[in-house]
PDB file of N, CA and C in Angstrom:
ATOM      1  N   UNK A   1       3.304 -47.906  12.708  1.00  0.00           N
ATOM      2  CA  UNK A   1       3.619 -46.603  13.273  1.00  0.00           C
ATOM      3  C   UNK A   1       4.799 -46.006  12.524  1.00  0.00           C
ATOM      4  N   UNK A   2       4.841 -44.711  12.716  1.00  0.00           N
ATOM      5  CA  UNK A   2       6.094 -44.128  11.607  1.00  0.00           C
ATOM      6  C   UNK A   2       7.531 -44.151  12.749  1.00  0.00           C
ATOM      7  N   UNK A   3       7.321 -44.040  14.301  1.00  0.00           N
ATOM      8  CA  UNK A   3       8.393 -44.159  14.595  1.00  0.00           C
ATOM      9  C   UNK A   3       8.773 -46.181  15.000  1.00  0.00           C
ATOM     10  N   UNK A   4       9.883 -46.265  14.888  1.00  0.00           N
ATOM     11  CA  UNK A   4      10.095 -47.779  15.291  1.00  0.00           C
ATOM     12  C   UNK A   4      11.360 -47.577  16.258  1.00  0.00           C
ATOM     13  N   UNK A   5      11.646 -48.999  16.688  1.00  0.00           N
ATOM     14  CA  UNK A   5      12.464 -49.302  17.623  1.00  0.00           C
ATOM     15  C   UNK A   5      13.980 -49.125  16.918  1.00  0.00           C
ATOM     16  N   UNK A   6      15.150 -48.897  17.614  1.00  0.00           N
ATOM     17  CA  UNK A   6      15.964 -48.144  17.127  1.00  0.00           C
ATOM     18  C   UNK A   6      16.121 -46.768  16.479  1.00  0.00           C
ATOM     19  N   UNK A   7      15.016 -46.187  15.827  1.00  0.00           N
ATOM     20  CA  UNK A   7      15.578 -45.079  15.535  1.00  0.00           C
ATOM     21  C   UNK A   7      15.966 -43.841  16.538  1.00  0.00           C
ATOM     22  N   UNK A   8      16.274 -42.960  15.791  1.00  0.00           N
ATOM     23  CA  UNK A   8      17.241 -41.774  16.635  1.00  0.00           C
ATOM     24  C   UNK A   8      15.803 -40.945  16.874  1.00  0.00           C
ATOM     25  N   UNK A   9      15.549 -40.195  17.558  1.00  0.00           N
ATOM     26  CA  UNK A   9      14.533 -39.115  17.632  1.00  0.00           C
ATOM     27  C   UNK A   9      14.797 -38.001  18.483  1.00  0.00           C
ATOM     28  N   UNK A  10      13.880 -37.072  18.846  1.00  0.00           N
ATOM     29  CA  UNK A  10      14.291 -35.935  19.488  1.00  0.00           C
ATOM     30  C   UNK A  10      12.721 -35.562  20.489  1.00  0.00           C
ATOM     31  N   UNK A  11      13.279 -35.400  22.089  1.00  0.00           N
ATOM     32  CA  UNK A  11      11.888 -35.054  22.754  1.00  0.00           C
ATOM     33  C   UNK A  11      11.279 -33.925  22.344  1.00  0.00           C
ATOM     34  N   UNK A  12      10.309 -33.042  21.717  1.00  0.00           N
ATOM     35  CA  UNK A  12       9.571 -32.209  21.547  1.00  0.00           C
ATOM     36  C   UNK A  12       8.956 -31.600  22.566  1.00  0.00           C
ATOM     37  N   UNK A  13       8.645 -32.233  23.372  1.00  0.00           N
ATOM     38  CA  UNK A  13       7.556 -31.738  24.433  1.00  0.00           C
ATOM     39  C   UNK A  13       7.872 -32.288  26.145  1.00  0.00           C
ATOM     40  N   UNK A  14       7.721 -31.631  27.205  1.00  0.00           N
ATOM     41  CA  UNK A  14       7.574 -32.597  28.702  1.00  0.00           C
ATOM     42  C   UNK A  14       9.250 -31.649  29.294  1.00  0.00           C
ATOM     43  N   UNK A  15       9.119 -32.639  30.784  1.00  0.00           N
ATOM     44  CA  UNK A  15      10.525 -32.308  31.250  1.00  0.00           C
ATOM     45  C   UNK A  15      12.088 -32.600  30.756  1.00  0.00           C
ATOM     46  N   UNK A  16      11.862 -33.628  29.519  1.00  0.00           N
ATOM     47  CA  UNK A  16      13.052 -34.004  28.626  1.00  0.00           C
ATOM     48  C   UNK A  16      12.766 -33.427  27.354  1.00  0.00           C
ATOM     49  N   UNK A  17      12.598 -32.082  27.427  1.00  0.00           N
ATOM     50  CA  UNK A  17      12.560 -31.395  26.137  1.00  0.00           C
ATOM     51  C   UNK A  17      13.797 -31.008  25.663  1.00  0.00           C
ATOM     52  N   UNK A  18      14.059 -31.293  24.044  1.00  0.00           N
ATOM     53  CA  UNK A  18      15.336 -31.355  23.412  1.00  0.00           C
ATOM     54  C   UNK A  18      16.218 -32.428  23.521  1.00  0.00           C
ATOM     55  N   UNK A  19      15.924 -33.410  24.752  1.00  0.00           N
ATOM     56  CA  UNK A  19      16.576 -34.563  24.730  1.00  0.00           C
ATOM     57  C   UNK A  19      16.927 -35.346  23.542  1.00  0.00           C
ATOM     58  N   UNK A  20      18.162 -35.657  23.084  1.00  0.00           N
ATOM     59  CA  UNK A  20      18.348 -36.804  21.727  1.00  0.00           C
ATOM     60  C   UNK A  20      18.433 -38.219  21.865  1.00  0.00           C
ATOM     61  N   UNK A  21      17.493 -39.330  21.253  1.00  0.00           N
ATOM     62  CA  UNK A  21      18.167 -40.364  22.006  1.00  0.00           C
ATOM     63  C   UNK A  21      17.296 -41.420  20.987  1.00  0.00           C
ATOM     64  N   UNK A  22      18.251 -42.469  21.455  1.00  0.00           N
ATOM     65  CA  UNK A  22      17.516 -43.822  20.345  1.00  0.00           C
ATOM     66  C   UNK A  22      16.347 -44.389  21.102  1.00  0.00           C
ATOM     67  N   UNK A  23      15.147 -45.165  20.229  1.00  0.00           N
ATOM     68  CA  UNK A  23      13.915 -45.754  20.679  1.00  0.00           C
ATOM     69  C   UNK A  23      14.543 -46.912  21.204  1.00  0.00           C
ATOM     70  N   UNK A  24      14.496 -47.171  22.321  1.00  0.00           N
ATOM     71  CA  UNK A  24      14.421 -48.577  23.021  1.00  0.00           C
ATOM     72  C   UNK A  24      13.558 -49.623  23.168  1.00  0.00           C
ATOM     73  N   UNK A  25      12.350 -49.216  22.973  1.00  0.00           N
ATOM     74  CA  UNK A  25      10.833 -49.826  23.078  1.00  0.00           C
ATOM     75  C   UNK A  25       9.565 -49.105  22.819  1.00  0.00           C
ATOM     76  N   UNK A  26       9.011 -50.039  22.051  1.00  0.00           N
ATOM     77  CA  UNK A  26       7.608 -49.256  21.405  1.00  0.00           C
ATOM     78  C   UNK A  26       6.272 -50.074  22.064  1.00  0.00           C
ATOM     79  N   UNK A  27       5.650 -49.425  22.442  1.00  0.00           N
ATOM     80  CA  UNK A  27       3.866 -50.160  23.065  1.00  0.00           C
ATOM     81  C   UNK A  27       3.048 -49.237  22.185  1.00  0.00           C
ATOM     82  N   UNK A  28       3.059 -50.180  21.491  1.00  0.00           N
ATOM     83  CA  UNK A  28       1.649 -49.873  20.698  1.00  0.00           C
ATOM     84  C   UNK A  28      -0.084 -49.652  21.259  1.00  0.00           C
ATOM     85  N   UNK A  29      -0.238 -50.649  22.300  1.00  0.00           N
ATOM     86  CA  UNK A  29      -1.174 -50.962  23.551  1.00  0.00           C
ATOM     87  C   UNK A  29      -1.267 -49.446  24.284  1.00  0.00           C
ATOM     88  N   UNK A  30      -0.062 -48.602  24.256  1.00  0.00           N
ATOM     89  CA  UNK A  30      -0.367 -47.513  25.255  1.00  0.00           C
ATOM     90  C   UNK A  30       0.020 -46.165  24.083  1.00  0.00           C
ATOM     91  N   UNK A  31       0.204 -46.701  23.172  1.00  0.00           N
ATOM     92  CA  UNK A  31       0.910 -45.839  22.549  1.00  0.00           C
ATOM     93  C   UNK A  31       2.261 -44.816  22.399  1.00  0.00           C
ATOM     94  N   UNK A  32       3.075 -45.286  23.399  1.00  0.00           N
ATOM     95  CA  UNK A  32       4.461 -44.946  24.175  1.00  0.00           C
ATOM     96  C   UNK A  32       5.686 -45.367  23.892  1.00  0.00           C
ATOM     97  N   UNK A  33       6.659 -45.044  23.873  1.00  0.00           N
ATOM     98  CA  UNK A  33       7.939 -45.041  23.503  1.00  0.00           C
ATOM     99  C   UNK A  33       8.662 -44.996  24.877  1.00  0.00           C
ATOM    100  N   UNK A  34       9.943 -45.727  24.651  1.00  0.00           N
ATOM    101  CA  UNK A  34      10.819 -45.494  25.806  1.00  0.00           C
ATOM    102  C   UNK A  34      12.292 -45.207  25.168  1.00  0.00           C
ATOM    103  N   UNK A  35      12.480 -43.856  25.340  1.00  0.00           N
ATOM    104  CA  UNK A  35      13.998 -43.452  24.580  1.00  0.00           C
ATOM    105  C   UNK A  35      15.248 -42.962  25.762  1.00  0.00           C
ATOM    106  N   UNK A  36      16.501 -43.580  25.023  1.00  0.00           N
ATOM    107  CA  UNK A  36      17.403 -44.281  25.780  1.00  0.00           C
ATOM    108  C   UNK A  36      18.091 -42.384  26.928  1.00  0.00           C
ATOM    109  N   UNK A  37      18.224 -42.336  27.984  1.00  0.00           N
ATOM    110  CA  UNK A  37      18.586 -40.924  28.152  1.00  0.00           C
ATOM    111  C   UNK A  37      17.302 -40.030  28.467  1.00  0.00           C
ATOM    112  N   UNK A  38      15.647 -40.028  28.271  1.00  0.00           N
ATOM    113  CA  UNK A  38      14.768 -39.503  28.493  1.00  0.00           C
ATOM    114  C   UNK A  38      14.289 -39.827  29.127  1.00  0.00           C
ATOM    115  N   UNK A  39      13.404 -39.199  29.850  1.00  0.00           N
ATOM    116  CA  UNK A  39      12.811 -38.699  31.071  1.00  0.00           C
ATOM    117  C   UNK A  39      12.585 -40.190  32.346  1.00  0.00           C
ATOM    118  N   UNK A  40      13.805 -39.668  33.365  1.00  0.00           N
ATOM    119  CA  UNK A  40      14.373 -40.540  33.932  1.00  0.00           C
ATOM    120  C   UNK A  40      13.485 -40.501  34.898  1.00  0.00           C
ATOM    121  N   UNK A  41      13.587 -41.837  35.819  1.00  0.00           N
ATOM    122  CA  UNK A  41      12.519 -41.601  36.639  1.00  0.00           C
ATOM    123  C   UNK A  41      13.830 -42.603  38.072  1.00  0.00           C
ATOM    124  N   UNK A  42      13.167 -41.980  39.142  1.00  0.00           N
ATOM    125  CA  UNK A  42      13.833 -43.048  40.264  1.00  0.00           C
ATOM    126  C   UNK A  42      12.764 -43.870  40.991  1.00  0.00           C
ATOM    127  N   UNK A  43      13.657 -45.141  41.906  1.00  0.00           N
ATOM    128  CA  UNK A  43      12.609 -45.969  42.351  1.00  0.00           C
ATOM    129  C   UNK A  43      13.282 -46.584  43.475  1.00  0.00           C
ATOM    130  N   UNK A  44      12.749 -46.332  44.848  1.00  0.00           N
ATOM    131  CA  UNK A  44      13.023 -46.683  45.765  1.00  0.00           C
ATOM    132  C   UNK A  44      12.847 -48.234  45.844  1.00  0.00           C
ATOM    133  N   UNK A  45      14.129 -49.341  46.166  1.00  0.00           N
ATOM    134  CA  UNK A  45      13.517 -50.674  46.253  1.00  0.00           C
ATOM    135  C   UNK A  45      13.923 -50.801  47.733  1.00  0.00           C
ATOM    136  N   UNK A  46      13.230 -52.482  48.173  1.00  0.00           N
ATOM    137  CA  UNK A  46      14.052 -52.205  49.415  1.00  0.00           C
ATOM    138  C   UNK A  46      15.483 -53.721  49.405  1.00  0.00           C
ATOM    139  N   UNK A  47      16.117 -53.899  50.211  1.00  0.00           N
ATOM    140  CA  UNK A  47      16.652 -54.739  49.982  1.00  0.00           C
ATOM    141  C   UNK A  47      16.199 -56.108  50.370  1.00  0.00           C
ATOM    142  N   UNK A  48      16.385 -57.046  49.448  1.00  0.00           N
ATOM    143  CA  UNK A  48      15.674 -58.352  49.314  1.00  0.00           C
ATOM    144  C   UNK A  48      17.007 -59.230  49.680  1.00  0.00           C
ATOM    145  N   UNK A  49      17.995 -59.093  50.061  1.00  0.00           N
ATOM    146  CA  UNK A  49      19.019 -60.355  50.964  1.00  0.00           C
ATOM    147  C   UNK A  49      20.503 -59.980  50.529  1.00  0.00           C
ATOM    148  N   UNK A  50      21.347 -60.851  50.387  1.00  0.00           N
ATOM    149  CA  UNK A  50      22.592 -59.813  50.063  1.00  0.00           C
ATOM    150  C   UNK A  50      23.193 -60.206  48.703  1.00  0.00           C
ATOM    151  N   UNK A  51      22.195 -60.692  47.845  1.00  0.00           N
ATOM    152  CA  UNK A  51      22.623 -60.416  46.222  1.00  0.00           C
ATOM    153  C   UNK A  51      21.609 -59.330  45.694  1.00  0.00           C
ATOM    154  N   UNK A  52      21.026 -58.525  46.273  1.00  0.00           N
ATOM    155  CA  UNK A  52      19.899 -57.786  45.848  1.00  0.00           C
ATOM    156  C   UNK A  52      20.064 -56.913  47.310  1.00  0.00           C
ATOM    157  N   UNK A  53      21.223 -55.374  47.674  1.00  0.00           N
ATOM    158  CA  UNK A  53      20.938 -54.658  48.445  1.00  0.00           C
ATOM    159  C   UNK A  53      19.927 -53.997  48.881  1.00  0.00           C
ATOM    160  N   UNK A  54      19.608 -53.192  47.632  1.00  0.00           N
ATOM    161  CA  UNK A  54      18.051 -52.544  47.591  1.00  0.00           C
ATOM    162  C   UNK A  54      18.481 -50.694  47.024  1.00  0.00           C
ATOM    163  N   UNK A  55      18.441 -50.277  47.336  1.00  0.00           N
ATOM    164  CA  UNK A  55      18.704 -48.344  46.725  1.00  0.00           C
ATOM    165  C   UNK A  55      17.829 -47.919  46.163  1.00  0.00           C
ATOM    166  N   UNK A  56      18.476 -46.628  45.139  1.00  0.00           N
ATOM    167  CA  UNK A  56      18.154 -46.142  44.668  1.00  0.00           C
ATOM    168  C   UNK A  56      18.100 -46.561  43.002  1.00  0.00           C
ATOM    169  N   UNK A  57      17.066 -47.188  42.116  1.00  0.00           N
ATOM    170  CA  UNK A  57      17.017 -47.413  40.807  1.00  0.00           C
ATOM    171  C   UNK A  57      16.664 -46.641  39.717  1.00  0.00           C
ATOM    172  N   UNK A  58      17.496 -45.771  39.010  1.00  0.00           N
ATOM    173  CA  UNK A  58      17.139 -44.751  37.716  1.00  0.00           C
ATOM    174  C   UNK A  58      16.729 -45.887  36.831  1.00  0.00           C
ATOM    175  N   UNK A  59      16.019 -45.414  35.770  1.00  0.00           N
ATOM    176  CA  UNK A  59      15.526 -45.944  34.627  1.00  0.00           C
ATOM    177  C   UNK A  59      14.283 -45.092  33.788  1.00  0.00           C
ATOM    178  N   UNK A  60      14.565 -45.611  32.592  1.00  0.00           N
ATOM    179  CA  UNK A  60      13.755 -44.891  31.462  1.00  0.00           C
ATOM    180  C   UNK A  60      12.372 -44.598  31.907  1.00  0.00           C
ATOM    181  N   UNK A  61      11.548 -43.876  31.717  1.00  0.00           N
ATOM    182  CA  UNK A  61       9.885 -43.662  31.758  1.00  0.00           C
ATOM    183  C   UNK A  61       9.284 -43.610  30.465  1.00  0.00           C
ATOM    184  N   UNK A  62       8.154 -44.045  29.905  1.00  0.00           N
ATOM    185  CA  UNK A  62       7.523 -43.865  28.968  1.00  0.00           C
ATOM    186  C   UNK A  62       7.152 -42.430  28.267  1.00  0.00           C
ATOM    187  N   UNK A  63       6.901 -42.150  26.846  1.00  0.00           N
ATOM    188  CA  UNK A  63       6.711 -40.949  26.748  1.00  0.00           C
ATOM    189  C   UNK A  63       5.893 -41.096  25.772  1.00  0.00           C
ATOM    190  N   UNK A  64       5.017 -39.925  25.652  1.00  0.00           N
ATOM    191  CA  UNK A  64       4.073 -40.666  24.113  1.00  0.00           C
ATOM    192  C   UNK A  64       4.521 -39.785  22.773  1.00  0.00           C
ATOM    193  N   UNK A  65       4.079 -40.830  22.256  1.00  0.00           N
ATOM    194  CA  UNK A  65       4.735 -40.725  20.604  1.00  0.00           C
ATOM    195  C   UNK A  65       4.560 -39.723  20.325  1.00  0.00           C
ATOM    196  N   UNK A  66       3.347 -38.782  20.640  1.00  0.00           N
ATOM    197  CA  UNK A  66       3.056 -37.443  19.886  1.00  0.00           C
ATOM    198  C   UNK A  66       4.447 -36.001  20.627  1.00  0.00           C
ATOM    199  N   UNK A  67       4.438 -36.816  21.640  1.00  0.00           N
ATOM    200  CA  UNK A  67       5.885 -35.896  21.990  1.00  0.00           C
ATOM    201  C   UNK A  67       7.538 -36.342  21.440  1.00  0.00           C
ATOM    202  N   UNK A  68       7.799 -37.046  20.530  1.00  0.00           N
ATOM    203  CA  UNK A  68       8.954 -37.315  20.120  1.00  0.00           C
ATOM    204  C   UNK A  68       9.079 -36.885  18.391  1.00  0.00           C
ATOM    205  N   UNK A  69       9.819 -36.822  18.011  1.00  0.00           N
ATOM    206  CA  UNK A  69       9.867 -36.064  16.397  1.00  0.00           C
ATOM    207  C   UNK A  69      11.151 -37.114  16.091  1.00  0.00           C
ATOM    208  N   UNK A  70      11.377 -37.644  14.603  1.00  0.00           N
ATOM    209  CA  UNK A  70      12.191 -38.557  14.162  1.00  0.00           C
ATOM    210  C   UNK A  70      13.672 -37.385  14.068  1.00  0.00           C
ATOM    211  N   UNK A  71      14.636 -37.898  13.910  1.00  0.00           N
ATOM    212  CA  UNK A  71      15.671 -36.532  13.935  1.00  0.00           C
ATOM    213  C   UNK A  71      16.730 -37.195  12.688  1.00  0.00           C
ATOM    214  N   UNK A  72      16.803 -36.114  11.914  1.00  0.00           N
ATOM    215  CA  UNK A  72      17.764 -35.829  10.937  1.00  0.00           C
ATOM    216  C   UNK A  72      18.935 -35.473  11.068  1.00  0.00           C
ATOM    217  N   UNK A  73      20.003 -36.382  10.388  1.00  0.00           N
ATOM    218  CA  UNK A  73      21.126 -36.213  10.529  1.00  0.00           C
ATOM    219  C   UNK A  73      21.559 -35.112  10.105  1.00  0.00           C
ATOM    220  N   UNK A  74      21.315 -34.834   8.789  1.00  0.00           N
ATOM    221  CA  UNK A  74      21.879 -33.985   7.609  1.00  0.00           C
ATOM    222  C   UNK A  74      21.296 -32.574   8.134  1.00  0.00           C
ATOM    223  N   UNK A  75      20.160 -32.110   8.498  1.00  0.00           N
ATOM    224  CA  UNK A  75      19.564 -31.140   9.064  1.00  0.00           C
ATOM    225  C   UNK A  75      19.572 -30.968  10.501  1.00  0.00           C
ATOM    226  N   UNK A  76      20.558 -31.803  11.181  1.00  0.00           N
ATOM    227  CA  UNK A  76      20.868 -31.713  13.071  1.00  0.00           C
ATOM    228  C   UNK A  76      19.532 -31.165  13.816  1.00  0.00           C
ATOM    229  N   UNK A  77      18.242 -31.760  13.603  1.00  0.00           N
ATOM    230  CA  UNK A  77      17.280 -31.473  14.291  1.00  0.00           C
ATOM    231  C   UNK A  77      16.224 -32.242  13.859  1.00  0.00           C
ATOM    232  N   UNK A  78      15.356 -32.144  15.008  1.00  0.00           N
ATOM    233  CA  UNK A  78      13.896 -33.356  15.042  1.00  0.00           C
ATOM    234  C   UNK A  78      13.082 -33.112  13.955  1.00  0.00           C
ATOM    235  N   UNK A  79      12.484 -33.428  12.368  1.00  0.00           N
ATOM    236  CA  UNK A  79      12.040 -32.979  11.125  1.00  0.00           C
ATOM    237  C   UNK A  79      11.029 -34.126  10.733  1.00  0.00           C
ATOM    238  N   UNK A  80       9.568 -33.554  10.511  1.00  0.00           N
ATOM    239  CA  UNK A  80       8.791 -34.346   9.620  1.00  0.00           C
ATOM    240  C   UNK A  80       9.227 -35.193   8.495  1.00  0.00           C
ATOM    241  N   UNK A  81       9.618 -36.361   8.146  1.00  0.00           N
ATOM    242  CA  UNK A  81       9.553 -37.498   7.329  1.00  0.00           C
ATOM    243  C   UNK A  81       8.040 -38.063   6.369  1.00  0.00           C
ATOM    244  N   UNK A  82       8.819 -38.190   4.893  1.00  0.00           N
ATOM    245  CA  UNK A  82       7.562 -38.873   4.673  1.00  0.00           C
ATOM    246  C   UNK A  82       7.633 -39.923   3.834  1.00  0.00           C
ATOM    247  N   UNK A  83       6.542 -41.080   3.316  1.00  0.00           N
ATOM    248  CA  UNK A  83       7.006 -42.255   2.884  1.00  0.00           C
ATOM    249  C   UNK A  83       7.148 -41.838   1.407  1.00  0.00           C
ATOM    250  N   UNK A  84       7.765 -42.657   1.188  1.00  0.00           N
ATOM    251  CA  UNK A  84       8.200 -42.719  -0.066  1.00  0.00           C
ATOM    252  C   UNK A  84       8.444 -44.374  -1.058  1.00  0.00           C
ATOM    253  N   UNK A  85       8.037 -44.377  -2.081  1.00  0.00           N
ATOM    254  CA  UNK A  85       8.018 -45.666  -3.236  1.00  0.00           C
ATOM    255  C   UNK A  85       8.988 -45.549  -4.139  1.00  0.00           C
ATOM    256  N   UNK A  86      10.127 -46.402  -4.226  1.00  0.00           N
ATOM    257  CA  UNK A  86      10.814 -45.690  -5.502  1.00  0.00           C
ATOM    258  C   UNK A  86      10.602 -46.991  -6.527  1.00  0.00           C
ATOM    259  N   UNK A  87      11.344 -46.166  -7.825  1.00  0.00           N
ATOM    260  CA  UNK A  87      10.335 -47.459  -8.407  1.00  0.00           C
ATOM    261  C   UNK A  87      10.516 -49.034  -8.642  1.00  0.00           C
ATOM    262  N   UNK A  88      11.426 -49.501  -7.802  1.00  0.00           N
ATOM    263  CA  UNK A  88      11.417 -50.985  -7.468  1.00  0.00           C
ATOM    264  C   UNK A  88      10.757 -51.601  -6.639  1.00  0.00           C
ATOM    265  N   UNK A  89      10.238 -50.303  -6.132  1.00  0.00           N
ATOM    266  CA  UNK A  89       8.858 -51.003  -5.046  1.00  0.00           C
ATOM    267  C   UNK A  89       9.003 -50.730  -3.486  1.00  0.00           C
ATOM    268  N   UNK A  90      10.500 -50.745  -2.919  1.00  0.00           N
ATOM    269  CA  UNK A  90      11.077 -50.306  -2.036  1.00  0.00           C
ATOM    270  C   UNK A  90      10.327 -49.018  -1.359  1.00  0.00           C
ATOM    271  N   UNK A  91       9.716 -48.971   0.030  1.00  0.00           N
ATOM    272  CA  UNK A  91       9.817 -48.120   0.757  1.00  0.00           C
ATOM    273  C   UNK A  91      10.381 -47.399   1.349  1.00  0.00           C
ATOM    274  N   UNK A  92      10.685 -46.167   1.460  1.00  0.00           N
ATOM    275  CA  UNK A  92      11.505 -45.489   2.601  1.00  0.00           C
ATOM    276  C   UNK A  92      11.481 -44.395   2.882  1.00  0.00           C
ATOM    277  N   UNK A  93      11.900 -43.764   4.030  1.00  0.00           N
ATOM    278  CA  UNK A  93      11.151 -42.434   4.934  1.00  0.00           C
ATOM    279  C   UNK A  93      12.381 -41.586   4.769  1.00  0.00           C
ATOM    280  N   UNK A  94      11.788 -40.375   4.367  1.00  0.00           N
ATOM    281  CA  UNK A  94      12.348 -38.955   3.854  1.00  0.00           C
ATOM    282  C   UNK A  94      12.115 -37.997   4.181  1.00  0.00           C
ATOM    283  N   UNK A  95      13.003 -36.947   4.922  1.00  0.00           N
ATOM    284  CA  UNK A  95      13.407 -36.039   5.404  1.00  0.00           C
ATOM    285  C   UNK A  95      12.400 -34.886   4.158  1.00  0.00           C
ATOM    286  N   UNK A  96      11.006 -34.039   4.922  1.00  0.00           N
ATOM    287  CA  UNK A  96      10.379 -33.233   4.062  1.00  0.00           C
ATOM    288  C   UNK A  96      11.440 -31.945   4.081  1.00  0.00           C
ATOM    289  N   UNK A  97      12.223 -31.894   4.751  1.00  0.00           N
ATOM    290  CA  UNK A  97      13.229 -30.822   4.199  1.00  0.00           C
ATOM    291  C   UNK A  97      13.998 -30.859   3.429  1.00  0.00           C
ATOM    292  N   UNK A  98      15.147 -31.638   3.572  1.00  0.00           N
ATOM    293  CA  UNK A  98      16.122 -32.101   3.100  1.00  0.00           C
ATOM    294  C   UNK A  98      16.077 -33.121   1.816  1.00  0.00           C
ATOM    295  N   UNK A  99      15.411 -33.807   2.051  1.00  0.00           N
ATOM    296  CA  UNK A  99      15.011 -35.068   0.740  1.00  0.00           C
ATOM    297  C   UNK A  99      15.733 -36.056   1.609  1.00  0.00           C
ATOM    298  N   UNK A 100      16.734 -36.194   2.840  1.00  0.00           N
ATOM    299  CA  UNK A 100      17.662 -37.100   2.942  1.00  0.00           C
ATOM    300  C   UNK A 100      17.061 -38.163   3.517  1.00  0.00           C
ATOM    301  N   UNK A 101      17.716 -39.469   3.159  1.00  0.00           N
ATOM    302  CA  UNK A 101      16.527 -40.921   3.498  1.00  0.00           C
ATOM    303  C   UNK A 101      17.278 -41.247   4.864  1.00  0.00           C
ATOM    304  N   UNK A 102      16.436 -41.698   5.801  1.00  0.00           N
ATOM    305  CA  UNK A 102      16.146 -42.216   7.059  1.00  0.00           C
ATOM    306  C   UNK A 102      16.736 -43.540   7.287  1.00  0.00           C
ATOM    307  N   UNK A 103      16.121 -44.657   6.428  1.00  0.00           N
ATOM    308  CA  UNK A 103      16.704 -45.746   6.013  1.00  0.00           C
ATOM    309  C   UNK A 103      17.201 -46.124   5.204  1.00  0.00           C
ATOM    310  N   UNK A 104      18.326 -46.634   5.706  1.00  0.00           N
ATOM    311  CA  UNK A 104      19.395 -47.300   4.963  1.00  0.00           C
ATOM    312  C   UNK A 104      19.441 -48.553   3.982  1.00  0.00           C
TER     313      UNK A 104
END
């Protein structure tokens, strides 16, 4: 997949639109991403004894890949990337605006 775990990206699409935030987890199986700060979800538990009260639990929700865009530093916004060979053989993903490389 072109996005991976850790990188920076930007929500495109949904109720966390414009959101910035790093990949936390990738499912390939569902095709979904979970980025750190996006689209939060709550969850009523109840309490299970008195090391486990029970409340209210925020946490990440899944989002799918076609709604997240990789995000550029050098250009401060979410930008198509593309691969690139240089000639030692080395791969790496490049900013189609900018030229600026992704990986380090």
């Amino acid at each position: 997949m072109r996005i991976k775990t850790g990188d920076t990206v930007v929500v495109i699409a949904g109720k966390s639109k414009g959101v910035k935030g790093q990949v936390l987890k990738y499912s390939a199986k569902t095709n979904k991403v979970i980025v750190e700060g996006a689209n939060i979800q709550t969850r009523h538990t109840k309490p299970r004894g008195p090391k486990n009260p029970g409340g209210i639990v925020k946490s990440e929700g899944g989002i799918d890949i076609s709604n997240v865009m990789l995000y550029c530093s050098k250009c401060d916004a979410g930008r198509r990337f593309s691969n690139v060979v240089d000639s030692n053989g080395n791969k790496s993903r490049v900013c189609v605006k900018c030229n600026s490389k992704l990986d380090k």
